[in-house]
PDB file of N, CA and C in Angstrom:
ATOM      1  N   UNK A   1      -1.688 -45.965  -5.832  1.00  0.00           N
ATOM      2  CA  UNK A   1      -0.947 -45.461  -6.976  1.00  0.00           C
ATOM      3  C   UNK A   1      -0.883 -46.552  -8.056  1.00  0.00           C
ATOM      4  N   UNK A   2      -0.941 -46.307  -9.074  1.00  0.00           N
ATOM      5  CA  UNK A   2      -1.053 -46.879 -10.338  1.00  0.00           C
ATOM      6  C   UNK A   2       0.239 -47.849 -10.492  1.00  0.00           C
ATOM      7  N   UNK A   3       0.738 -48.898 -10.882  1.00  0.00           N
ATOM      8  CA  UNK A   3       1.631 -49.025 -11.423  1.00  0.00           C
ATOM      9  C   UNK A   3       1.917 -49.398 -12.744  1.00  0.00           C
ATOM     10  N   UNK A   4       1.577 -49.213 -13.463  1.00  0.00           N
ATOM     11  CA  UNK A   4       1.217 -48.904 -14.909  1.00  0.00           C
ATOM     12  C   UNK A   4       0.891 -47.570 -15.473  1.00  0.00           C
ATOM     13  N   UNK A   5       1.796 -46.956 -16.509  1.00  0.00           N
ATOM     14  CA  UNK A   5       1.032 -45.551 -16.733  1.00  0.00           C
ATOM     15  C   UNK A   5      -0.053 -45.839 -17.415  1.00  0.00           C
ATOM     16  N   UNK A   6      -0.630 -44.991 -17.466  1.00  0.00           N
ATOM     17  CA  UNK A   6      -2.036 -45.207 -18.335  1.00  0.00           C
ATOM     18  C   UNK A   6      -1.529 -44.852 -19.805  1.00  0.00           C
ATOM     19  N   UNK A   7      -2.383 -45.628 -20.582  1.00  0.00           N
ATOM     20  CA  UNK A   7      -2.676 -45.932 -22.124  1.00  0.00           C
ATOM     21  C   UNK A   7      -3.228 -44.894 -22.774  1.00  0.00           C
ATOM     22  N   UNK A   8      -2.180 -43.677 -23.092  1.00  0.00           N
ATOM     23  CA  UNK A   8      -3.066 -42.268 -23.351  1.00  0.00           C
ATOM     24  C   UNK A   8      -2.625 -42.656 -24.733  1.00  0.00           C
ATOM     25  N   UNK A   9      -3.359 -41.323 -25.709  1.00  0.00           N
ATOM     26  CA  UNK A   9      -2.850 -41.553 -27.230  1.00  0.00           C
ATOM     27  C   UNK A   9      -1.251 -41.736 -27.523  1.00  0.00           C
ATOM     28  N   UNK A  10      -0.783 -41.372 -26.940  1.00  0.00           N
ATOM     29  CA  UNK A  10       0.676 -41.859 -26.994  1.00  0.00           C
ATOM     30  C   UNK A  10       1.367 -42.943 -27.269  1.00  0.00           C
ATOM     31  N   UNK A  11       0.927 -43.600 -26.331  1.00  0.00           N
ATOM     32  CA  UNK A  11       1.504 -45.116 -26.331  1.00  0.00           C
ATOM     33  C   UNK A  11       0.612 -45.932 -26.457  1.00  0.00           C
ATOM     34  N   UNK A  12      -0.850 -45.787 -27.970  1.00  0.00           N
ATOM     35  CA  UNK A  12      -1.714 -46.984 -28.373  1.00  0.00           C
ATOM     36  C   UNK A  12      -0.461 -46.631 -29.677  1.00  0.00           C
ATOM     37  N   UNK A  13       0.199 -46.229 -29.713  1.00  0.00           N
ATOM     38  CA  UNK A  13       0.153 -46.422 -31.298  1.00  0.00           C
ATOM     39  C   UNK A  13      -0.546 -45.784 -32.267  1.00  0.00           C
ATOM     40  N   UNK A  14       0.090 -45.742 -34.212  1.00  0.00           N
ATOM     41  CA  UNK A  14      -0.521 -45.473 -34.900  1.00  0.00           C
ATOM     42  C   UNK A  14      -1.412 -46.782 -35.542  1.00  0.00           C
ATOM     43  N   UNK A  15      -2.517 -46.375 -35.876  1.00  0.00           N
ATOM     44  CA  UNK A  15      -3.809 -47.799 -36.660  1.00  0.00           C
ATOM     45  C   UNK A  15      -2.788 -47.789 -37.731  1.00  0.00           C
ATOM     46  N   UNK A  16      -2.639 -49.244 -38.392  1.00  0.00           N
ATOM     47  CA  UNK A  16      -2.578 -49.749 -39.549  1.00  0.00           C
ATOM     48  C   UNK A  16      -3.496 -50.013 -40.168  1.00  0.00           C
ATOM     49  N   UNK A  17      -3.225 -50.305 -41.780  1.00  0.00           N
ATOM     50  CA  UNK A  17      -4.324 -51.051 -42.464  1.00  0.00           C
ATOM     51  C   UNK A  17      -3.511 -52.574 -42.037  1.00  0.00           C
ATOM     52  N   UNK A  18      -4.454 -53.293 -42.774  1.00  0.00           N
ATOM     53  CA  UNK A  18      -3.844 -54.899 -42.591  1.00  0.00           C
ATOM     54  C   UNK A  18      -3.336 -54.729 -44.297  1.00  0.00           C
ATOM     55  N   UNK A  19      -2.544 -56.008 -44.444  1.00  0.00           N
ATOM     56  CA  UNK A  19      -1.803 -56.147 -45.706  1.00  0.00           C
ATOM     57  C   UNK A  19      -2.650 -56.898 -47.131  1.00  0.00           C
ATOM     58  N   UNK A  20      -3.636 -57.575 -45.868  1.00  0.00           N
ATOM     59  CA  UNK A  20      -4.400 -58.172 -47.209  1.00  0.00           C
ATOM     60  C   UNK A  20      -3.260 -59.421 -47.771  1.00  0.00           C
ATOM     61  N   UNK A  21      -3.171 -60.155 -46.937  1.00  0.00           N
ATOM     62  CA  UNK A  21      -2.034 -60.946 -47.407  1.00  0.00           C
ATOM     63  C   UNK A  21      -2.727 -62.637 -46.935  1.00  0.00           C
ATOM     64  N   UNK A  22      -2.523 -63.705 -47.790  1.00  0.00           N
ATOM     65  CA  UNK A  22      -3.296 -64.873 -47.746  1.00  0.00           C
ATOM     66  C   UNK A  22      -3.470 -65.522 -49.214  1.00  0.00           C
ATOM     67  N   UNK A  23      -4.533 -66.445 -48.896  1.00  0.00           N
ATOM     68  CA  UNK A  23      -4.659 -67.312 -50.099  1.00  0.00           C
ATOM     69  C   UNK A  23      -5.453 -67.133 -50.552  1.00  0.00           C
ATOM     70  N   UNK A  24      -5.603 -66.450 -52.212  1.00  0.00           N
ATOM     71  CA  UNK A  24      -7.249 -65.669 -52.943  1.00  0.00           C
ATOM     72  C   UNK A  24      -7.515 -66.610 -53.720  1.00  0.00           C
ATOM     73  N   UNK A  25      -7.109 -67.702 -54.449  1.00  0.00           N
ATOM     74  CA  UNK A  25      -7.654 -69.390 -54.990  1.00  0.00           C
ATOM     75  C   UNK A  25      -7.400 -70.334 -54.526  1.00  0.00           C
ATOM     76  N   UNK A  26      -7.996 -70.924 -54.017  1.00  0.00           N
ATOM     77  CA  UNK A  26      -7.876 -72.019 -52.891  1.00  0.00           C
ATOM     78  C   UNK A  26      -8.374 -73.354 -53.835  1.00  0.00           C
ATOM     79  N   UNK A  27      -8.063 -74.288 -53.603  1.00  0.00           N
ATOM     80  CA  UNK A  27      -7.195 -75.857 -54.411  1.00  0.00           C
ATOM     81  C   UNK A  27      -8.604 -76.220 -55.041  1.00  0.00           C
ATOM     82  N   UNK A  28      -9.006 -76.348 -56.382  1.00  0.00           N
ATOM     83  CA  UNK A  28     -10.037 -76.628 -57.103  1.00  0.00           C
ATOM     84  C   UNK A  28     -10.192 -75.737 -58.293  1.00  0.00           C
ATOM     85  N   UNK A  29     -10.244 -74.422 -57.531  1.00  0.00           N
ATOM     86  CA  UNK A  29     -11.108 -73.086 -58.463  1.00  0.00           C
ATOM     87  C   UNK A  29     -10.087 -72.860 -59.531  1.00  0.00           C
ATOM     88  N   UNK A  30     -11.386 -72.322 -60.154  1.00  0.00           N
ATOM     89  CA  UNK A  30     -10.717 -71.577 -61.920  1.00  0.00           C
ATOM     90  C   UNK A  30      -9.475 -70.623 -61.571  1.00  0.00           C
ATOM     91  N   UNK A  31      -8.640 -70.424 -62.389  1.00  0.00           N
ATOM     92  CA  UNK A  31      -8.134 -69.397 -62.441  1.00  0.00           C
ATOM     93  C   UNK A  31      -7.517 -69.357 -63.581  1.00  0.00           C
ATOM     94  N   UNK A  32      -7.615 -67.650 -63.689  1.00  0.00           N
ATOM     95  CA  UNK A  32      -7.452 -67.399 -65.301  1.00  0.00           C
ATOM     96  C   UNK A  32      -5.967 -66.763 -65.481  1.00  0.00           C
ATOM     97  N   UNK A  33      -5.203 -66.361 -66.559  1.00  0.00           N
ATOM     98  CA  UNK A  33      -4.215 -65.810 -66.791  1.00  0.00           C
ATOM     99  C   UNK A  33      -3.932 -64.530 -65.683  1.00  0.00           C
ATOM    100  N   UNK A  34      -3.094 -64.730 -64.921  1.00  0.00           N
ATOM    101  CA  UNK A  34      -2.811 -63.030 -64.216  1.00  0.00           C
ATOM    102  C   UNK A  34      -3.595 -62.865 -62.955  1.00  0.00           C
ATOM    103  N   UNK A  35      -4.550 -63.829 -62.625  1.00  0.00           N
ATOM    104  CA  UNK A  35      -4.562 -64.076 -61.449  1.00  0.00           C
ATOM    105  C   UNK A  35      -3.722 -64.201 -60.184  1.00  0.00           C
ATOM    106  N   UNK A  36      -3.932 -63.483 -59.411  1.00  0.00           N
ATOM    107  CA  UNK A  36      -3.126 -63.958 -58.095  1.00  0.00           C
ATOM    108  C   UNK A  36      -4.076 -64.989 -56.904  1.00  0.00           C
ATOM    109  N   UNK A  37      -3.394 -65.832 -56.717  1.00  0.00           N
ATOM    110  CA  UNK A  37      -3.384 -66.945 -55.917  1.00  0.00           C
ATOM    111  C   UNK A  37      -3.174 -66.711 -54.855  1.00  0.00           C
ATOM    112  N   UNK A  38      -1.305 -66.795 -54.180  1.00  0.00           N
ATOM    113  CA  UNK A  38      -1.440 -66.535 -53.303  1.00  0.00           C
ATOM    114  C   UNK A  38      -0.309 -64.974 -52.865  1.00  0.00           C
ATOM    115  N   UNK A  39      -0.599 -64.472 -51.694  1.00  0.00           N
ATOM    116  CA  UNK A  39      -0.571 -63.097 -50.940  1.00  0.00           C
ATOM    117  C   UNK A  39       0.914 -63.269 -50.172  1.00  0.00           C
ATOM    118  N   UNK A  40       2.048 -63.252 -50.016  1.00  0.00           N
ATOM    119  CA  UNK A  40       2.797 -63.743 -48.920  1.00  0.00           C
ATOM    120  C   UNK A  40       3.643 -62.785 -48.894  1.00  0.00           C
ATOM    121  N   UNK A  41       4.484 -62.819 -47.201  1.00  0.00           N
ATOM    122  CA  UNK A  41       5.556 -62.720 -46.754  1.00  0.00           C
ATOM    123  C   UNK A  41       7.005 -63.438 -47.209  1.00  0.00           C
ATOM    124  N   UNK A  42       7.603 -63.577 -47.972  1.00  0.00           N
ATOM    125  CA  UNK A  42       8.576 -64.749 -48.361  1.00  0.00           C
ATOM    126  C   UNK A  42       7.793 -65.719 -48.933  1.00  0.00           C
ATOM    127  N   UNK A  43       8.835 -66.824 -49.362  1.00  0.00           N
ATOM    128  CA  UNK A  43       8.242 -67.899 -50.006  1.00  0.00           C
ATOM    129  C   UNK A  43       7.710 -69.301 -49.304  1.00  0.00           C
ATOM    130  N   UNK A  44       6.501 -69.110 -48.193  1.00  0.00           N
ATOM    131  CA  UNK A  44       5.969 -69.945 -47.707  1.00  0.00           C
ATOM    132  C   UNK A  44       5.570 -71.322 -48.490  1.00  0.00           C
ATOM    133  N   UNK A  45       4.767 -70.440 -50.160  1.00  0.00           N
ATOM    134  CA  UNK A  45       4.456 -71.259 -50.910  1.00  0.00           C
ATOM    135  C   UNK A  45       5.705 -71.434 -52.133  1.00  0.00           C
ATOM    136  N   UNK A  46       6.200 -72.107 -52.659  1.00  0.00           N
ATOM    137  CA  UNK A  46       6.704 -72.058 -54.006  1.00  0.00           C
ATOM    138  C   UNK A  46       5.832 -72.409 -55.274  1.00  0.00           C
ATOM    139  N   UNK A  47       5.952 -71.620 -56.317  1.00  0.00           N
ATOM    140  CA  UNK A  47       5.215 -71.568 -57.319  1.00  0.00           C
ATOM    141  C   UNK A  47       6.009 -73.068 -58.702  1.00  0.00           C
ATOM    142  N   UNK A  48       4.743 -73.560 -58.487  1.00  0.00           N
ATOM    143  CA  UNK A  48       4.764 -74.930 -59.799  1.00  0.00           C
ATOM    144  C   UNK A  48       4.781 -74.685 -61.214  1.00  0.00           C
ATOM    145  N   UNK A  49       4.033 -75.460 -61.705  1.00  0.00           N
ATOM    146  CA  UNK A  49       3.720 -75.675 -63.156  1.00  0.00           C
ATOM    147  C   UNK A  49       2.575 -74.678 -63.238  1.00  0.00           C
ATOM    148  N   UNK A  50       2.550 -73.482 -64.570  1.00  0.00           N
ATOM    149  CA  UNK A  50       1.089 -73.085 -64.689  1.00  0.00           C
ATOM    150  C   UNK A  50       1.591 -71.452 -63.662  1.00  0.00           C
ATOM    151  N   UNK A  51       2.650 -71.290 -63.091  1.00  0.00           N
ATOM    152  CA  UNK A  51       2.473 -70.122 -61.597  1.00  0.00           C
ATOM    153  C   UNK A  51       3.761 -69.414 -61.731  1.00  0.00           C
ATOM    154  N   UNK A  52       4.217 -68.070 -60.882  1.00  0.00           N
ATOM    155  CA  UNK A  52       5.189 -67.530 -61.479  1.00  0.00           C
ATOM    156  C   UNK A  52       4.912 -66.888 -60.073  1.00  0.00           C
ATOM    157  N   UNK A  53       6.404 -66.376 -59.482  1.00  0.00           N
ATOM    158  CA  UNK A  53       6.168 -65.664 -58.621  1.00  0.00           C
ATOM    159  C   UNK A  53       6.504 -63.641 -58.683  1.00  0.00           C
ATOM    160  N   UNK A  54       6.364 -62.983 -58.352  1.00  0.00           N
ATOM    161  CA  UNK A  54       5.811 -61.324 -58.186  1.00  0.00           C
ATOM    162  C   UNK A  54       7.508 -61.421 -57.436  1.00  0.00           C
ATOM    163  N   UNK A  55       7.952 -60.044 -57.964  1.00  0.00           N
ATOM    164  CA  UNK A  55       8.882 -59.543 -56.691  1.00  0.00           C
ATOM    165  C   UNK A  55       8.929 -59.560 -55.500  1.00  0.00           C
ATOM    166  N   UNK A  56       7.995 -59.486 -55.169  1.00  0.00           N
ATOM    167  CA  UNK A  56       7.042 -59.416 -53.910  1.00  0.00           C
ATOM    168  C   UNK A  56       6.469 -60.815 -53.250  1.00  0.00           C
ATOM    169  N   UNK A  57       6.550 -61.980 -53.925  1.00  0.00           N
ATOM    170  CA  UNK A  57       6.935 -63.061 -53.459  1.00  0.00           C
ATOM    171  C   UNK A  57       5.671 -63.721 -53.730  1.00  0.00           C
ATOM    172  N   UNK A  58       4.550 -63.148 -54.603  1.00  0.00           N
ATOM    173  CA  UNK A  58       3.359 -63.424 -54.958  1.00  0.00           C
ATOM    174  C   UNK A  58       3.191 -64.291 -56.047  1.00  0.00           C
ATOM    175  N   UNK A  59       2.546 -65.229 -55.836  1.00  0.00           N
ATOM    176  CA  UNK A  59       2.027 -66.291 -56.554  1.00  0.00           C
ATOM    177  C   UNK A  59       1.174 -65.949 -57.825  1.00  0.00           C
ATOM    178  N   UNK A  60       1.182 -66.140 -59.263  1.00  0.00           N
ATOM    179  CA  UNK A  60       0.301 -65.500 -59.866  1.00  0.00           C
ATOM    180  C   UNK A  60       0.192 -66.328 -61.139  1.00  0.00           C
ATOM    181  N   UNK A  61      -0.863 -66.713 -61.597  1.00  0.00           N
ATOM    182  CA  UNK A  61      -1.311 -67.775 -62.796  1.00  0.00           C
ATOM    183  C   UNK A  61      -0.760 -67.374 -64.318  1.00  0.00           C
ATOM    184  N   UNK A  62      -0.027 -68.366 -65.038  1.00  0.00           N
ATOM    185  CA  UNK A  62       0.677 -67.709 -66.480  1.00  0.00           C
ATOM    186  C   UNK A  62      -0.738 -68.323 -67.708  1.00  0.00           C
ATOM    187  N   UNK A  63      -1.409 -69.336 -66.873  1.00  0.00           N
ATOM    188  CA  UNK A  63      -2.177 -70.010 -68.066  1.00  0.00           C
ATOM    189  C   UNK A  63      -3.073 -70.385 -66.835  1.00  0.00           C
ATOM    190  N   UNK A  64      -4.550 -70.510 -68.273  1.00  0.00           N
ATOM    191  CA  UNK A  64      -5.712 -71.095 -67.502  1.00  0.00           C
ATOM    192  C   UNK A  64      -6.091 -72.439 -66.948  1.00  0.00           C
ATOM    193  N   UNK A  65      -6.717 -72.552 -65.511  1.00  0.00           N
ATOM    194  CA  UNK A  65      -7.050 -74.092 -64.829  1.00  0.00           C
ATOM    195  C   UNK A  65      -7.054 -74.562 -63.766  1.00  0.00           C
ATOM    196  N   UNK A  66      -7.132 -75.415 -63.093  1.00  0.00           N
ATOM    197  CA  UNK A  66      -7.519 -75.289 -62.066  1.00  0.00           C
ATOM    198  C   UNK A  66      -6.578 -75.192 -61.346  1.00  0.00           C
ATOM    199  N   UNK A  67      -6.643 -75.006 -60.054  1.00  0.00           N
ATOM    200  CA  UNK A  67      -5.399 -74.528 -59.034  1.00  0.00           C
ATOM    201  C   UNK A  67      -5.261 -75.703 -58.115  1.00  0.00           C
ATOM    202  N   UNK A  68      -4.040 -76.126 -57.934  1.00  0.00           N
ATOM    203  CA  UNK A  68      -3.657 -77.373 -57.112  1.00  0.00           C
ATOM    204  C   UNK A  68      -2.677 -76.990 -55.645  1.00  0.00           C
ATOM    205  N   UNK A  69      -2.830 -77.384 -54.614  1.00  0.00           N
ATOM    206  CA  UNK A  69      -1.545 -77.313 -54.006  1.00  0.00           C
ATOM    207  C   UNK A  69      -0.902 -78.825 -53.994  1.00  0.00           C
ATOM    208  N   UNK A  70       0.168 -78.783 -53.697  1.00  0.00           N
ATOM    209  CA  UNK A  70       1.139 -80.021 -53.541  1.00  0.00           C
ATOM    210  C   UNK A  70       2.335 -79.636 -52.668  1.00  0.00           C
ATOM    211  N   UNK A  71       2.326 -81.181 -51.896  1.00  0.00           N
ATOM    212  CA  UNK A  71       3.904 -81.043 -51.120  1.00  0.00           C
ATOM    213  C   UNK A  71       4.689 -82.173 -51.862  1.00  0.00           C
ATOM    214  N   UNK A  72       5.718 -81.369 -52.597  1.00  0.00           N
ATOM    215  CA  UNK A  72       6.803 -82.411 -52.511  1.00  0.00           C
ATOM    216  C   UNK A  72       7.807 -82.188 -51.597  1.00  0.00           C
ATOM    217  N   UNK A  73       8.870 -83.250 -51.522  1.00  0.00           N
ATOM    218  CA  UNK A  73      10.404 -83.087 -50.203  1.00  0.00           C
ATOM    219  C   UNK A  73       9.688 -81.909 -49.638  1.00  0.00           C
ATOM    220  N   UNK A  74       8.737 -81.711 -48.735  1.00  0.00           N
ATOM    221  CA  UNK A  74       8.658 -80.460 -47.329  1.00  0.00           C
ATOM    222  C   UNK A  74       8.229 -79.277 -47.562  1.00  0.00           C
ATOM    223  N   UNK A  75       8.508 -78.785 -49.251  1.00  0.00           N
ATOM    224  CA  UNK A  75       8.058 -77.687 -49.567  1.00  0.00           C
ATOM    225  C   UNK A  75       6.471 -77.628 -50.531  1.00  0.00           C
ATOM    226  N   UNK A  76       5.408 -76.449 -50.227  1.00  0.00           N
ATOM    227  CA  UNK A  76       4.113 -76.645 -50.223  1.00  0.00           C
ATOM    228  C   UNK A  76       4.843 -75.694 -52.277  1.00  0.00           C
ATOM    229  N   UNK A  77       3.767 -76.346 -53.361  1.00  0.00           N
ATOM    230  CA  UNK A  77       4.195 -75.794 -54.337  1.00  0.00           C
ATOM    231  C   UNK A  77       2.615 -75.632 -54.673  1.00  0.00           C
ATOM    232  N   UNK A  78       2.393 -74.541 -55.594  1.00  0.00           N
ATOM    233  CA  UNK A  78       0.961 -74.054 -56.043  1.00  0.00           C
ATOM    234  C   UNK A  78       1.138 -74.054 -57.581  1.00  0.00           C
ATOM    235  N   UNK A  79       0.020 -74.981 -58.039  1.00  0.00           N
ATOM    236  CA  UNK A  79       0.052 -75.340 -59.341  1.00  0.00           C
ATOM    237  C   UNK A  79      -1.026 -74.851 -60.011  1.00  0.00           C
ATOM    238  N   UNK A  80      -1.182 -74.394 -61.445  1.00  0.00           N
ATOM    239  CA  UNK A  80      -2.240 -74.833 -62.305  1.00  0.00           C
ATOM    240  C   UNK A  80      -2.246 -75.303 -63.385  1.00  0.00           C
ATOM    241  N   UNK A  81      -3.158 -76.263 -63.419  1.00  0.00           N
ATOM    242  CA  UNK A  81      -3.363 -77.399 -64.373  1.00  0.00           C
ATOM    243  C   UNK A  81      -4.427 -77.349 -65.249  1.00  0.00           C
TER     244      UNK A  81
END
């Protein structure tokens, strides 16, 4: 006898999409006005000089240049310069 029920459609669950959530300019590259940078859950990253954050907690470029990260005191900040 089984001890486990079996894994019928029931109990896999419904498929998700994924969120698409991450880092879309990574420390060098151009980025232009209105760009988004970075993708997040909360404020992993805090937004610098040059960056503005989305309701939604999204990182997004106010002016053109290159994209920096930096840690100051512990917290990771995303810049453009």
């Amino acid at each position: 006898m089984a001890h486990v029920k079996s894994g019928g459609r029931t109990r896999q669950g419904t498929p998700r999409v994924g969120r698409r959530l991450g880092i879309k300019l990574f420390g060098g590259e151009l980025a232009k006005v209105g760009d988004i940078i970075v993708r997040q859950i909360g404020s992993s990253f805090h937004n610098g000089k040059g960056t503005k954050f989305g309701k939604d907690y999204t990182i997004f470029a106010i002016k053109e240049g290159k994209v920096s990260f930096k840690i100051r005191k512990g917290r990771r900040f995303v810049e453009v310069i």
